[in-house]
C-alpha atoms as a PDB file:
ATOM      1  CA  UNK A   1     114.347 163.956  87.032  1.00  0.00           C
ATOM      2  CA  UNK A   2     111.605 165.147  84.815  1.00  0.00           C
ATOM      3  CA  UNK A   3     111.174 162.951  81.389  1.00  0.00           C
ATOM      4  CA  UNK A   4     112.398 166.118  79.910  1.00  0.00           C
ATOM      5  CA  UNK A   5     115.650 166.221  81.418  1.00  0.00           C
ATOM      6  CA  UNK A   6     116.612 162.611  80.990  1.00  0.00           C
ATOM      7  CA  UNK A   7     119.466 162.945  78.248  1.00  0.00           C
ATOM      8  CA  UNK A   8     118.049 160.392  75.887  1.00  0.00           C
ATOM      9  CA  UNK A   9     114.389 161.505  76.385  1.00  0.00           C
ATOM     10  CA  UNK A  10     115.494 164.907  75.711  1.00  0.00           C
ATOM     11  CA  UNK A  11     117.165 164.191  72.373  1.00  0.00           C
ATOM     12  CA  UNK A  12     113.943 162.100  71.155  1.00  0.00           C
ATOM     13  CA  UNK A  13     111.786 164.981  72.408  1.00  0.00           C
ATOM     14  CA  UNK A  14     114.141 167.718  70.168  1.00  0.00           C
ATOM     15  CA  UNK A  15     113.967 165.261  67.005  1.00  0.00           C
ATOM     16  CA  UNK A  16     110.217 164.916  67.564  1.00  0.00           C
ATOM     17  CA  UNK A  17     110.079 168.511  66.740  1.00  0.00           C
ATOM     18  CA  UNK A  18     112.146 168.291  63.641  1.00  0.00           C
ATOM     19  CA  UNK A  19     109.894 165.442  62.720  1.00  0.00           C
ATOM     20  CA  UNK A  20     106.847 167.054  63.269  1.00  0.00           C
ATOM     21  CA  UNK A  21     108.181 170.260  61.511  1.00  0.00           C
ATOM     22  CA  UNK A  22     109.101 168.294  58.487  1.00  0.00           C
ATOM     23  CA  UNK A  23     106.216 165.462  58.473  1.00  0.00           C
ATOM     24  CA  UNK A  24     103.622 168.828  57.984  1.00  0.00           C
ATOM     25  CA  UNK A  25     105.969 170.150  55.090  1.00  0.00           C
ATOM     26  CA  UNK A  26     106.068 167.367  53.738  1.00  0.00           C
ATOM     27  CA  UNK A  27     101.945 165.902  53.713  1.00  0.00           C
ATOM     28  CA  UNK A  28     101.119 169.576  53.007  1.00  0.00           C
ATOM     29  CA  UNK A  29     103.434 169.980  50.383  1.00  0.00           C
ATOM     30  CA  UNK A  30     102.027 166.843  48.550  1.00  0.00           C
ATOM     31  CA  UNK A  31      98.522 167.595  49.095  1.00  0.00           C
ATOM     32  CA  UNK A  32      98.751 170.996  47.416  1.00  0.00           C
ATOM     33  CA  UNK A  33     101.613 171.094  45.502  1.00  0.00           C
ATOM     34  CA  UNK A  34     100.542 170.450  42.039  1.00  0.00           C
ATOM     35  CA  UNK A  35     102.468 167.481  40.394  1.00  0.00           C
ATOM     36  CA  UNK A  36     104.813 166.851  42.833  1.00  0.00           C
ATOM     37  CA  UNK A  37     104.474 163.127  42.353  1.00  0.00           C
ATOM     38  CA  UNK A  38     105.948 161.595  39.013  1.00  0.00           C
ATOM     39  CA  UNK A  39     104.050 158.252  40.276  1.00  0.00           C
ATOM     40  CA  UNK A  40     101.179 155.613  38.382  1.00  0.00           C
ATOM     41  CA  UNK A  41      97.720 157.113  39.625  1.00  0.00           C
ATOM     42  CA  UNK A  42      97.520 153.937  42.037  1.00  0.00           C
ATOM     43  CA  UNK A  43     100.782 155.058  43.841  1.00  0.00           C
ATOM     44  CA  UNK A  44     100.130 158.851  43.567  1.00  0.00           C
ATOM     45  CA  UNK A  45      96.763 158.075  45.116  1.00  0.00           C
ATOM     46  CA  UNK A  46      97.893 156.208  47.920  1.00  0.00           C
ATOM     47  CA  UNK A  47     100.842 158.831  48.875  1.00  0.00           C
ATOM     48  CA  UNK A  48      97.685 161.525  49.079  1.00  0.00           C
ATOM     49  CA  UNK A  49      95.647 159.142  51.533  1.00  0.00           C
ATOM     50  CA  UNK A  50      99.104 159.335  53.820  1.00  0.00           C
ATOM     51  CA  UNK A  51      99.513 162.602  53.282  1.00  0.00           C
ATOM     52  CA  UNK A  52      96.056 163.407  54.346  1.00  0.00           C
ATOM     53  CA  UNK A  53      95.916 161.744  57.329  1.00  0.00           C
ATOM     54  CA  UNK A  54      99.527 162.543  58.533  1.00  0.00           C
ATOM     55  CA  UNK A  55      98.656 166.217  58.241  1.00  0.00           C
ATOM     56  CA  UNK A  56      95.406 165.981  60.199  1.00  0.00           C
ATOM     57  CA  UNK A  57      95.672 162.985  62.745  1.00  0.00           C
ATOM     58  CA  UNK A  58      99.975 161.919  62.583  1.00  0.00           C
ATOM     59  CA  UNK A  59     100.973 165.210  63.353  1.00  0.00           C
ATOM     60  CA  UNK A  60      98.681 166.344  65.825  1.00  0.00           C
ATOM     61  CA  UNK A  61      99.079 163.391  67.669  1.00  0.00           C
ATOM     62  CA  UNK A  62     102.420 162.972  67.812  1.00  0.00           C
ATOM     63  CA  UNK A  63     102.808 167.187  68.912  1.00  0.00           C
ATOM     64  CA  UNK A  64     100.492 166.376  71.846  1.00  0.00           C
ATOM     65  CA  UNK A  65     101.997 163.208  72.682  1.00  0.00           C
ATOM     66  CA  UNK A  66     105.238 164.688  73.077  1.00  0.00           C
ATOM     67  CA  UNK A  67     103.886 167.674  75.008  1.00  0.00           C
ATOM     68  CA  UNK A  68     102.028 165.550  77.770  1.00  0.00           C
ATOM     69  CA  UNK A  69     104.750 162.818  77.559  1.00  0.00           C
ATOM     70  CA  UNK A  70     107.485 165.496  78.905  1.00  0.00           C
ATOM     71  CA  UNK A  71     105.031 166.258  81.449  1.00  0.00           C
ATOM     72  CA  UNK A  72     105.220 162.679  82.910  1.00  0.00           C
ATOM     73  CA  UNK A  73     101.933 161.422  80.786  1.00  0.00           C
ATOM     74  CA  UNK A  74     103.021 157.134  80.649  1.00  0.00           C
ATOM     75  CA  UNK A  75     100.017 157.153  78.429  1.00  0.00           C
ATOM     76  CA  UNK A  76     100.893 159.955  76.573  1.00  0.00           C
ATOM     77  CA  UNK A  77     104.489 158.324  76.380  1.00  0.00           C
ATOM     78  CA  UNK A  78     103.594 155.023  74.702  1.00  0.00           C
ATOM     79  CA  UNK A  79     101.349 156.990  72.045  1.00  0.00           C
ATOM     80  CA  UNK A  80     104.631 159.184  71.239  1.00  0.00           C
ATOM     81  CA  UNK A  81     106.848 156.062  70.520  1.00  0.00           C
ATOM     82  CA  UNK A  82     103.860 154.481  68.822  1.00  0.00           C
ATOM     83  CA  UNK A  83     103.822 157.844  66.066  1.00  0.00           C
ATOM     84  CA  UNK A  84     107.567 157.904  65.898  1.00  0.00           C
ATOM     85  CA  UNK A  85     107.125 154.168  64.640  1.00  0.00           C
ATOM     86  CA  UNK A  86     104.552 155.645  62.408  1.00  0.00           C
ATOM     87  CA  UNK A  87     106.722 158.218  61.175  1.00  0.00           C
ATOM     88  CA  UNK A  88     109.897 155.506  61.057  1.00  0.00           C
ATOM     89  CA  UNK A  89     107.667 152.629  58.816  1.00  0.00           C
ATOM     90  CA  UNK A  90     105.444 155.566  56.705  1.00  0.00           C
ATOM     91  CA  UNK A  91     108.349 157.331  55.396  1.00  0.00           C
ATOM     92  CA  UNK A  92     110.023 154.186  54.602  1.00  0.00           C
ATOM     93  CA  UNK A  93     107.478 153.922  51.545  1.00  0.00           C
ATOM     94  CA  UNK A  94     108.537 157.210  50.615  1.00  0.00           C
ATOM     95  CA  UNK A  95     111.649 156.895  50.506  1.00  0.00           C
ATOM     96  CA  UNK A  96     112.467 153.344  48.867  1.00  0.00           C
ATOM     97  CA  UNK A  97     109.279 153.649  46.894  1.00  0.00           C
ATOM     98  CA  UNK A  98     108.435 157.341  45.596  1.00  0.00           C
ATOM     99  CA  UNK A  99     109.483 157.680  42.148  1.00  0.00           C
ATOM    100  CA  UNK A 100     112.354 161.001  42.350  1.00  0.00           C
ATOM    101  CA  UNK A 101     110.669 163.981  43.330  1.00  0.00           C
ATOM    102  CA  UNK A 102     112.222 167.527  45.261  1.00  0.00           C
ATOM    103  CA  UNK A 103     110.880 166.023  48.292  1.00  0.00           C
ATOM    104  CA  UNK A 104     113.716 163.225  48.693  1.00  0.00           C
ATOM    105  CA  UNK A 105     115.553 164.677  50.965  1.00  0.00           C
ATOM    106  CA  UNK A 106     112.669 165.097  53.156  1.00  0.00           C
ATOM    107  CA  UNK A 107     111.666 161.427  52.873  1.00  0.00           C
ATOM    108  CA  UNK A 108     115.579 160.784  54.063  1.00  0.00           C
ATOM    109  CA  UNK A 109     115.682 163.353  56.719  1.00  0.00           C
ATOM    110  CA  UNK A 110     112.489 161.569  58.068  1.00  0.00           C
ATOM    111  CA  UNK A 111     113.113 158.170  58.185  1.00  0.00           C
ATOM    112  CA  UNK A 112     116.175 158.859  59.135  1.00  0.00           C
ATOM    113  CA  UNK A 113     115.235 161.290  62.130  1.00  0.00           C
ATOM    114  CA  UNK A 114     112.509 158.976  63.204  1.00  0.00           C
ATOM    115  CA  UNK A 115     114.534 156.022  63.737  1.00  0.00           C
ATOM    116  CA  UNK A 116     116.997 157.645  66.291  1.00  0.00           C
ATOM    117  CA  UNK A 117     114.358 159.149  68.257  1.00  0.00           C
ATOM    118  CA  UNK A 118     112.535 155.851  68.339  1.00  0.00           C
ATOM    119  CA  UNK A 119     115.314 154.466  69.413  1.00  0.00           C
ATOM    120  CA  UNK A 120     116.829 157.253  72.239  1.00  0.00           C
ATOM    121  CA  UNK A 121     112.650 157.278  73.470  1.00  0.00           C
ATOM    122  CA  UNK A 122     112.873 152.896  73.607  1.00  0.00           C
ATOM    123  CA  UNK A 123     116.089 153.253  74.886  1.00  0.00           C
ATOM    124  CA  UNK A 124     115.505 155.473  78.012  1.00  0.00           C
ATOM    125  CA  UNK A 125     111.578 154.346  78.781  1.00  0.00           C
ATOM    126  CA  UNK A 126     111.424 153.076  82.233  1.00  0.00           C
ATOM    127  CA  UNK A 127     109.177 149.761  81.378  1.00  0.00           C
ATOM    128  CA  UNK A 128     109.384 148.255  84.250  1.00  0.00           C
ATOM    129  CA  UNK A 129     107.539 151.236  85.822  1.00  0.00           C
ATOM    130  CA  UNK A 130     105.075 151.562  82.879  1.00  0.00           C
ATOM    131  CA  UNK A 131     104.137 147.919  83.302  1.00  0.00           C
ATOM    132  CA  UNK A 132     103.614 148.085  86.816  1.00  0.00           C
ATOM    133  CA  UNK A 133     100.565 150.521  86.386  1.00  0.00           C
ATOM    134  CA  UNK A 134      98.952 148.421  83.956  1.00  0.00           C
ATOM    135  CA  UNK A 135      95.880 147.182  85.986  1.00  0.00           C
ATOM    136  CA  UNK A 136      95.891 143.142  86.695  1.00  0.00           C
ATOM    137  CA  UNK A 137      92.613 143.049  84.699  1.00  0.00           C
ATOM    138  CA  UNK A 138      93.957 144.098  81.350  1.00  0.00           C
ATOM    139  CA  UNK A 139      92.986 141.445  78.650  1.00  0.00           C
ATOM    140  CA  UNK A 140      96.684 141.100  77.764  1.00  0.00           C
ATOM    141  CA  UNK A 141      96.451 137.452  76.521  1.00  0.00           C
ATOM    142  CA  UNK A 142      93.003 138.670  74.562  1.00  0.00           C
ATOM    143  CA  UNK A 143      95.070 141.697  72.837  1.00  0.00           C
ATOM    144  CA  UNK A 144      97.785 139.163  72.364  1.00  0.00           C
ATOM    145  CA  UNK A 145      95.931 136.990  70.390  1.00  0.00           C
ATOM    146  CA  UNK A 146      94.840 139.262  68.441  1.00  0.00           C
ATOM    147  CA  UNK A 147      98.318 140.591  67.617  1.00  0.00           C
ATOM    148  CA  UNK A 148      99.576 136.922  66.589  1.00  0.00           C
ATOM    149  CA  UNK A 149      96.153 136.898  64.183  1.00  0.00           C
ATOM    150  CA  UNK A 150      97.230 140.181  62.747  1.00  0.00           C
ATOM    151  CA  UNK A 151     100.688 139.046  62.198  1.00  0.00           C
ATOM    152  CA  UNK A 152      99.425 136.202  60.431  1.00  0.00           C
ATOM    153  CA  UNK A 153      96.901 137.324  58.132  1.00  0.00           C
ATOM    154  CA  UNK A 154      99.820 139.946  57.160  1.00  0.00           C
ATOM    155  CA  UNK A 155     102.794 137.759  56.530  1.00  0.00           C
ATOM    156  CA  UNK A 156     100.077 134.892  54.779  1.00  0.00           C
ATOM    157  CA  UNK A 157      98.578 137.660  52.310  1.00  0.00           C
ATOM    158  CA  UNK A 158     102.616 138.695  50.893  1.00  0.00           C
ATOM    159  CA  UNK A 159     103.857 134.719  51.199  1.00  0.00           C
ATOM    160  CA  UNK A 160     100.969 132.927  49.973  1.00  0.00           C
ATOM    161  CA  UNK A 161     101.429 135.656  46.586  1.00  0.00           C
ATOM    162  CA  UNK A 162     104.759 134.862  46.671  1.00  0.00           C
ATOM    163  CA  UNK A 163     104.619 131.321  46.763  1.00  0.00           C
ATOM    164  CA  UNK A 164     101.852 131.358  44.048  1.00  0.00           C
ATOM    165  CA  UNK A 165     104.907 132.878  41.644  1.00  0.00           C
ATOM    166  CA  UNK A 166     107.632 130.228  42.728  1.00  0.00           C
ATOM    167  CA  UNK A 167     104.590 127.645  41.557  1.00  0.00           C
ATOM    168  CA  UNK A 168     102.879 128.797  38.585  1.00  0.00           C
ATOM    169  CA  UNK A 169     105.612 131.707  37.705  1.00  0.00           C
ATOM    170  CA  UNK A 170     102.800 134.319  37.653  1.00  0.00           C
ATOM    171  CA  UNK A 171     104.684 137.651  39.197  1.00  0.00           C
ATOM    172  CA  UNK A 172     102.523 139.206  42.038  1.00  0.00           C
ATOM    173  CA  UNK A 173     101.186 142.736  41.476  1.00  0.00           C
ATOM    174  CA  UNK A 174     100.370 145.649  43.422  1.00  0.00           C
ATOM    175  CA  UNK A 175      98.520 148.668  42.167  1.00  0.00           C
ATOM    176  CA  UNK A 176      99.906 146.660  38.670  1.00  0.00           C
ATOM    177  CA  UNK A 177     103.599 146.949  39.715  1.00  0.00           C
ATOM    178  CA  UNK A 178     105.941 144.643  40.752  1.00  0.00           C
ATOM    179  CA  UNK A 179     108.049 147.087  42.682  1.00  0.00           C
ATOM    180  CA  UNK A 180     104.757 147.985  44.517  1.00  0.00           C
ATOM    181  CA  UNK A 181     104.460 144.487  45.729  1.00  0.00           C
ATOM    182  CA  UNK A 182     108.239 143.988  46.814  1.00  0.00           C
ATOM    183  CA  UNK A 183     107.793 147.460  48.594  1.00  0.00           C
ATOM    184  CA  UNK A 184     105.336 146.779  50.430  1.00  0.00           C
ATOM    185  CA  UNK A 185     105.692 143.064  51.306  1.00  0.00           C
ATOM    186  CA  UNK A 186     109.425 143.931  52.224  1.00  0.00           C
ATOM    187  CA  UNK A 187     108.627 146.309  54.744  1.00  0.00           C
ATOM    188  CA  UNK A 188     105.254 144.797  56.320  1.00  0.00           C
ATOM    189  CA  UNK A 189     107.452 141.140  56.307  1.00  0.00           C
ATOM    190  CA  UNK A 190     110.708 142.990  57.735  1.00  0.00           C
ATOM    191  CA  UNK A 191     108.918 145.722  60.079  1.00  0.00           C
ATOM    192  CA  UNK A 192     105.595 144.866  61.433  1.00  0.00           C
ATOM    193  CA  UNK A 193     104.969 140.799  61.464  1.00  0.00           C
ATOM    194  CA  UNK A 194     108.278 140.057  63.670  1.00  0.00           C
ATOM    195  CA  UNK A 195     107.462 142.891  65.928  1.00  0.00           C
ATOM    196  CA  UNK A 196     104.016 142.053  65.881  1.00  0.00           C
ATOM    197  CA  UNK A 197     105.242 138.731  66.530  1.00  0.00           C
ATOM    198  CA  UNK A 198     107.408 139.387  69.071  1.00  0.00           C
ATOM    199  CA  UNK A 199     105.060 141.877  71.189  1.00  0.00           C
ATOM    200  CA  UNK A 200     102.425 139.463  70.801  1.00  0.00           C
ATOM    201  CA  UNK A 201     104.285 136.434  72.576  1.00  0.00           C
ATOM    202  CA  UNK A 202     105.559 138.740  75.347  1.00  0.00           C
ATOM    203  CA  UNK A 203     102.091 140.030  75.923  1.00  0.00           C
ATOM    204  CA  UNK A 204     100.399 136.697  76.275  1.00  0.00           C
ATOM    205  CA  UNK A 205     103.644 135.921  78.776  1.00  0.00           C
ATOM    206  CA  UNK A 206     102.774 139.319  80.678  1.00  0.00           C
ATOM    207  CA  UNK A 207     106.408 140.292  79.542  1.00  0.00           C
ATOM    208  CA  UNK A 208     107.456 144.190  80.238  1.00  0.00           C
ATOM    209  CA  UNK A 209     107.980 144.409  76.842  1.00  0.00           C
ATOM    210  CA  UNK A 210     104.851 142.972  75.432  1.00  0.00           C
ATOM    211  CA  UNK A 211     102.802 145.781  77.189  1.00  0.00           C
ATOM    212  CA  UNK A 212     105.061 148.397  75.763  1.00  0.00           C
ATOM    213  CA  UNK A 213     105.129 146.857  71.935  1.00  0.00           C
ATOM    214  CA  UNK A 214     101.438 145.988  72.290  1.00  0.00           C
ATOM    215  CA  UNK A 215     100.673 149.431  72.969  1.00  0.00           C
ATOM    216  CA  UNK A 216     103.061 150.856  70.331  1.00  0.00           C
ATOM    217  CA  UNK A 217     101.984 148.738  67.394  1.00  0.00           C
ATOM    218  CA  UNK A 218      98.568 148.778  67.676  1.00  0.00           C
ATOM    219  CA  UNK A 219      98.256 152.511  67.953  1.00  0.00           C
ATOM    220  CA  UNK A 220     100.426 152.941  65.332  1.00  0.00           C
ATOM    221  CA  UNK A 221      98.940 150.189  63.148  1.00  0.00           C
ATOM    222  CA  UNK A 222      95.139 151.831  63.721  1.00  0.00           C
ATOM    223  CA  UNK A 223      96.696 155.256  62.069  1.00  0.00           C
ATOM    224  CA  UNK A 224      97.825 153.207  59.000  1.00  0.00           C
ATOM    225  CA  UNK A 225      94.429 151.482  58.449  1.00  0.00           C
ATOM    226  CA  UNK A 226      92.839 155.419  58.197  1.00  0.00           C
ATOM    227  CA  UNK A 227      96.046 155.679  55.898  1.00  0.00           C
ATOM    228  CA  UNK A 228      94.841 152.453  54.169  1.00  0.00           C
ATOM    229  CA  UNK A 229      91.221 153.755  53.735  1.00  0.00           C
ATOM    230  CA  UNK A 230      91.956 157.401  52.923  1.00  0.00           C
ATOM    231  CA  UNK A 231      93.551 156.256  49.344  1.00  0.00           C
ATOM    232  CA  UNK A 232      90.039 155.161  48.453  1.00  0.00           C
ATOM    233  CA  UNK A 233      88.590 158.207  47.409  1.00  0.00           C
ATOM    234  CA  UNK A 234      91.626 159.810  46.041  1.00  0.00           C
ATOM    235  CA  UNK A 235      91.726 156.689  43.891  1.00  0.00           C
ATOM    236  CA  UNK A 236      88.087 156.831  42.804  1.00  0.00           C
ATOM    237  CA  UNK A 237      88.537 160.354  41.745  1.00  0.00           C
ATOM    238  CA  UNK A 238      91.748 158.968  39.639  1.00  0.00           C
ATOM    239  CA  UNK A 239      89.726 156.581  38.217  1.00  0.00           C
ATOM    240  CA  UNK A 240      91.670 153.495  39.390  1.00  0.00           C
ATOM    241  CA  UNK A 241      89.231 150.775  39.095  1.00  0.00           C
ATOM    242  CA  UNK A 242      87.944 148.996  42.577  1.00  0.00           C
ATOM    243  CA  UNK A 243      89.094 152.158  44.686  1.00  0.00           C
ATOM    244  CA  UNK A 244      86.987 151.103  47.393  1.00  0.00           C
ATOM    245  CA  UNK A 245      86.592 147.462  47.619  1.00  0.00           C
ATOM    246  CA  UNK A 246      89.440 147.092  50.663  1.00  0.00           C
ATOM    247  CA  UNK A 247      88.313 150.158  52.764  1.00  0.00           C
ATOM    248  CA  UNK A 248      86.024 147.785  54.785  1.00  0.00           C
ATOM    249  CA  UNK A 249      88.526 145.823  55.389  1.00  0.00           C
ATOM    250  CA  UNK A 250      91.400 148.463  56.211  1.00  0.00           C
ATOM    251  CA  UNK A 251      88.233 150.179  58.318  1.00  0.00           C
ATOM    252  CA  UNK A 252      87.542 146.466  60.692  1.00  0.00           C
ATOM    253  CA  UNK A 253      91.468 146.312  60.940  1.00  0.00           C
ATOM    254  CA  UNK A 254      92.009 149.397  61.886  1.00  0.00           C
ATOM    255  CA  UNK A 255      89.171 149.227  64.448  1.00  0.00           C
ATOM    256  CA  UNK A 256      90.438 145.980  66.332  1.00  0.00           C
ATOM    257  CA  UNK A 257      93.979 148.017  66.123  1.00  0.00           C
ATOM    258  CA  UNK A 258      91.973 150.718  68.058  1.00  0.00           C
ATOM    259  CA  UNK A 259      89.998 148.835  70.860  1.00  0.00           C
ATOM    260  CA  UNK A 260      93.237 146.378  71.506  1.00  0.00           C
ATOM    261  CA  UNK A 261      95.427 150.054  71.810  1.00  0.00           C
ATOM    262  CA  UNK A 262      92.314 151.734  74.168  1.00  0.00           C
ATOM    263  CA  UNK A 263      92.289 148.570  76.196  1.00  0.00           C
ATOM    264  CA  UNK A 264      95.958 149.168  76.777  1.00  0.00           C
ATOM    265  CA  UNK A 265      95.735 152.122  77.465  1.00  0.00           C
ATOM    266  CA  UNK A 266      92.875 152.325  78.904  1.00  0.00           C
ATOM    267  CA  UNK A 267      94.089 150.165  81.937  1.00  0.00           C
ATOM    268  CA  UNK A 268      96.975 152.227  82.649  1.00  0.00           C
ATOM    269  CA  UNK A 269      96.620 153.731  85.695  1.00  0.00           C
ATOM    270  CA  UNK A 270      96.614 157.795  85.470  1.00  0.00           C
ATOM    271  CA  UNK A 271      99.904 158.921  86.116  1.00  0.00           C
ATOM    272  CA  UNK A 272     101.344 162.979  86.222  1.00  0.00           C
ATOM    273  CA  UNK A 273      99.909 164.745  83.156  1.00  0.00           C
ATOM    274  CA  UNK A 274      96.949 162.250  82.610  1.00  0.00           C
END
């Protein structure tokens, strides 16, 4: 049976549509859609970074991920869950953090959307087979370690802010808001250090799952550092003061996100559709 015609596979590969359909509304919409965001220039710049690069890399990617993936593509397969957890942890700052706008129901449909056809696509991946092609030369415990250092610079940037406030009282700040800080600590504490975590310990074990999360997370993860570094010049042209001093960072991130995912992948033996 064709990945297509698996029952679960075929209801992820029918919401990847809807996704798809809706993610290029929505990053168009907000692009060109003149004061659609009722947000602090910090915020409103960082929503046009995502938008940008959803409408020109996310999208893309995740349309010809699906395409090869139903044609038997295990390579393309692991980069299609890896954009629906793009899709699932990006519009989850849209939705909890986007002051009210006419897209809302978009940002709901979304996140929504994305986390059942994660979870039919996790559900119904054969990882057992996907692991097996993985050549015995693949610097697992290399990409593992760097996981586990990614997880930890992460969760030690949000804690070590929020133990600076139980000490002194001084309330961390993002962008200057408080909420921006909860936002985004919440979701990178709650979504990507356990996972990363979790992948990272099952990698350096040579775990199944560790090849599949390794892969998943660190494609998705070097899409959000171009997310990361896109706000830069839409902040600069807002005026927000030190616009660019993180895009190196967010730039050497997102590369080691990028050469961990294409060593992955990149040891995957071909399979049907490349």
């Amino acid at each position: 049976m064709s990945p297509a015609e698996q029952p679960g596979l075929k209801s992820a590969y029918t919401l990847s549509t809807i996704i798809a359909i809706l993610a290029l509304v929505q990053s168009a919409g907000g692009l060109f859609i003149t004061k659609l965001y009722r947000d602090n220039a910090w915020v409103t710049a960082a929503w046009h970074g995502n938008d940008l690069v959803t409408l020109l890399v996310a999208v893309p990617i995740l349309v010809s991920a699906r395409v090869l993936s139903m044609r038997g593509s295990q390579r393309a397969q692991l980069v299609w869950l890896a954009m629906l957890f793009y899709m699932f942890y990006n519009y989850a700052f849209y939705l909890f953090g986007a002051a009210l706008n006419r897209f809302f129901p978009i940002y709901v449909s979304l996140f929504t959307l994305s986390i059942f056809a994660l979870i039919f696509g996790l559900a119904r991946i054969d990882v057992n087979s996907t692991t097996r092609e993985f050549r015995p030369s693949t610097p697992a415990k290399l990409i593992s370690g760097c996981m586990l250092l990614y997880a930890a610079l992460v969760a030690s940037v949000w804690i070590s802010q929020w133990l600076r406030f139980v000490l002194t009282g001084k309330i961390p700040q993002l962008g200057g808001s408080e909420q921006s800080y909860m936002l985004v600590a919440s979701l990178d504490l709650s979504l990507q250090v356990p996972f990363l975590a979790i992948g990272a310990y099952w990698l350096w074990k040579l775990q199944p799952w560790g090849y599949v999360l390794g892969a998943v997370l660190m494609i998705a993860d070097a899409i959000y550092m171009l997310v990361l570094v896109a706000f830069s010049p839409f902040a600069a042209k807002a005026g927000v003061p030190g616009a660019w001093d993180q895009a190196p960072l967010w730039g050497f991130v997102g590369a080691g996100c990028l050469i961990a995912s294409g060593l992955l992948l990149g040891n995957l033996h071909s399979t049907e559709g490349g």
